[in-house]
Protein backbone atom coordinates (compact mmCIF):
# COMPACT_ATOMS: atom_id res chain seq x y z
CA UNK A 1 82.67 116.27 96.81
CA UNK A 2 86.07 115.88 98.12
CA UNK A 3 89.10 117.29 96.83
CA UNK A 4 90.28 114.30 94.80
CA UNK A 5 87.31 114.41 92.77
CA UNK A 6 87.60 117.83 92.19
CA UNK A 7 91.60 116.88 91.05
CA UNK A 8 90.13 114.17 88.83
CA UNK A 9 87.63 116.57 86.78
CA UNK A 10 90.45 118.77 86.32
CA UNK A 11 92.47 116.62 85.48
CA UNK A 12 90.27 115.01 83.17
CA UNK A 13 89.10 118.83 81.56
CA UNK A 14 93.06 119.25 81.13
CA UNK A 15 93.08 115.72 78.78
CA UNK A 16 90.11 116.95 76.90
CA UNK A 17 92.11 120.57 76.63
CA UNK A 18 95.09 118.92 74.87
CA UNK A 19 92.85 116.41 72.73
CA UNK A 20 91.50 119.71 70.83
CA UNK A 21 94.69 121.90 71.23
CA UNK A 22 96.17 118.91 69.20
CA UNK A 23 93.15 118.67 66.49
CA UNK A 24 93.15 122.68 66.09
CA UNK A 25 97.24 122.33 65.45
CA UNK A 26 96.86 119.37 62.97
CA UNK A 27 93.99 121.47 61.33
CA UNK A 28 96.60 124.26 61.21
CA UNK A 29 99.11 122.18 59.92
CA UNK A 30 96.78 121.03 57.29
CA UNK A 31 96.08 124.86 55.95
CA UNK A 32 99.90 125.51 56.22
CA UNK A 33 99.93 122.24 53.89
CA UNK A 34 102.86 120.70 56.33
CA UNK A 35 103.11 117.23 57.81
CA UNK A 36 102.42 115.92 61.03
CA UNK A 37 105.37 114.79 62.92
CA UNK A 38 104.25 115.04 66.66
CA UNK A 39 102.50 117.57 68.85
CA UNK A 40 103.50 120.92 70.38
CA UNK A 41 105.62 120.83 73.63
CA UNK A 42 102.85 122.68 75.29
CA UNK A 43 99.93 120.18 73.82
CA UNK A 44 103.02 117.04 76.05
CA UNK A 45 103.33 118.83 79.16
CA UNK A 46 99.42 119.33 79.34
CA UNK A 47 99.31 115.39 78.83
CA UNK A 48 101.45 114.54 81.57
CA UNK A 49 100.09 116.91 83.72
CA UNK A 50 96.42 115.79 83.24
CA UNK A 51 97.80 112.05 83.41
CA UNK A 52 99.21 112.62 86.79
CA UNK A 53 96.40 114.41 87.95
CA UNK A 54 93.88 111.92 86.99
CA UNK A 55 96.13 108.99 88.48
CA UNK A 56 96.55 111.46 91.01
CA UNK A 57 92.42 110.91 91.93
CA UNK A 58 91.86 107.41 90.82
CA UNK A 59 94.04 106.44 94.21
CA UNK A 60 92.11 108.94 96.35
CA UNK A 61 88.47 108.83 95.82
CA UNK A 62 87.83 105.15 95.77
CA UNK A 63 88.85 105.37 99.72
CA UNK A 64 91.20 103.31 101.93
CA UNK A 65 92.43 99.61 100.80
CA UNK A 66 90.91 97.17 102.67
CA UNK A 67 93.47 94.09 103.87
CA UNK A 68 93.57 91.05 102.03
CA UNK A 69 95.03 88.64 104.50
CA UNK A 70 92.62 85.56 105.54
CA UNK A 71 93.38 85.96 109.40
CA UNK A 72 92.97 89.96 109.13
CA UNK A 73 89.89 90.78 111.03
CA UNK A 74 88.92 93.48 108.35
CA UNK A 75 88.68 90.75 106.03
CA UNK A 76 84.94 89.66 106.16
CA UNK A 77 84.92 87.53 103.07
CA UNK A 78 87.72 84.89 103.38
CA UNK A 79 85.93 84.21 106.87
CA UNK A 80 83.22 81.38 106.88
CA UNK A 81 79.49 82.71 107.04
CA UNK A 82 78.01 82.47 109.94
CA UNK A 83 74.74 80.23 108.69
CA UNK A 84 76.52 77.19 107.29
CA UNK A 85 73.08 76.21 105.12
CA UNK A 86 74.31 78.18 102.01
CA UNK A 87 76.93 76.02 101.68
CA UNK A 88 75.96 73.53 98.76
CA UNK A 89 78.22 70.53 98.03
CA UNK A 90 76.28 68.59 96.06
CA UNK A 91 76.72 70.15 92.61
CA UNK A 92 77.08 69.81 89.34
CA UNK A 93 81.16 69.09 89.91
CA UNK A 94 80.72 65.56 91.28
CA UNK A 95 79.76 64.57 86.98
CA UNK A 96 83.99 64.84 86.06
CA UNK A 97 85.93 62.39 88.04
CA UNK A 98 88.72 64.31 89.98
CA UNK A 99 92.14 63.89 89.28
CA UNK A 100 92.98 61.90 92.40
CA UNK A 101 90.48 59.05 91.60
CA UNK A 102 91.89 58.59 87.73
CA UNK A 103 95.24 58.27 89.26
CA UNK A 104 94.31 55.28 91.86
CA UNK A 105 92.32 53.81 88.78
CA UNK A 106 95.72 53.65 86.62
């Protein structure tokens, strides 16, 4: 476990945190017979702290982007397979007429 998975789960422990801080203060609010406007300032920062931490993660763990130019040579899949026999071109496509042959028909 690296340390942006360690960021996430406290990040995401620090979301849960402020979910029941805010239910115990609206069941407070509810004793005290007072409306709800919005939550504590303390309930907000936790929020944007645990937001940032958990966006924080989501760009670290997953690991390093990968390039998605066709002439990169990272790119394996925009490159042609080496065994051309998987390609199929006889398919179920050739039924509709393309667009190129109703024009020449017109």
């Amino acid at each position: 476990m690296g340390l942006g998975f360690i960021v996430g789960v406290l990040g995401v422990s620090i979301l849960a945190h402020a979910a029941y801080s805010t239910v115990q203060y609206r069941g407070l609010l509810k004793i005290m017979e007072e409306e709800f406007s919005n939550p504590p300032m303390n309930v907000v920062i936790e929020l944007l702290l645990g937001l940032v931490l958990c966006m924080w993660a989501a760009l670290t763990v997953p690991g390093k982007f990968l390039s998605i130019h066709p002439d990169s040579e990272e790119n394996r899949m925009v490159s042609l397979p080496g065994n051309l026999d998987f390609m199929i071109f006889n398919h179920r496509a050739k039924v509709f007429r393309s667009e190129i042959d109703m024009k020449l028909k017109l």
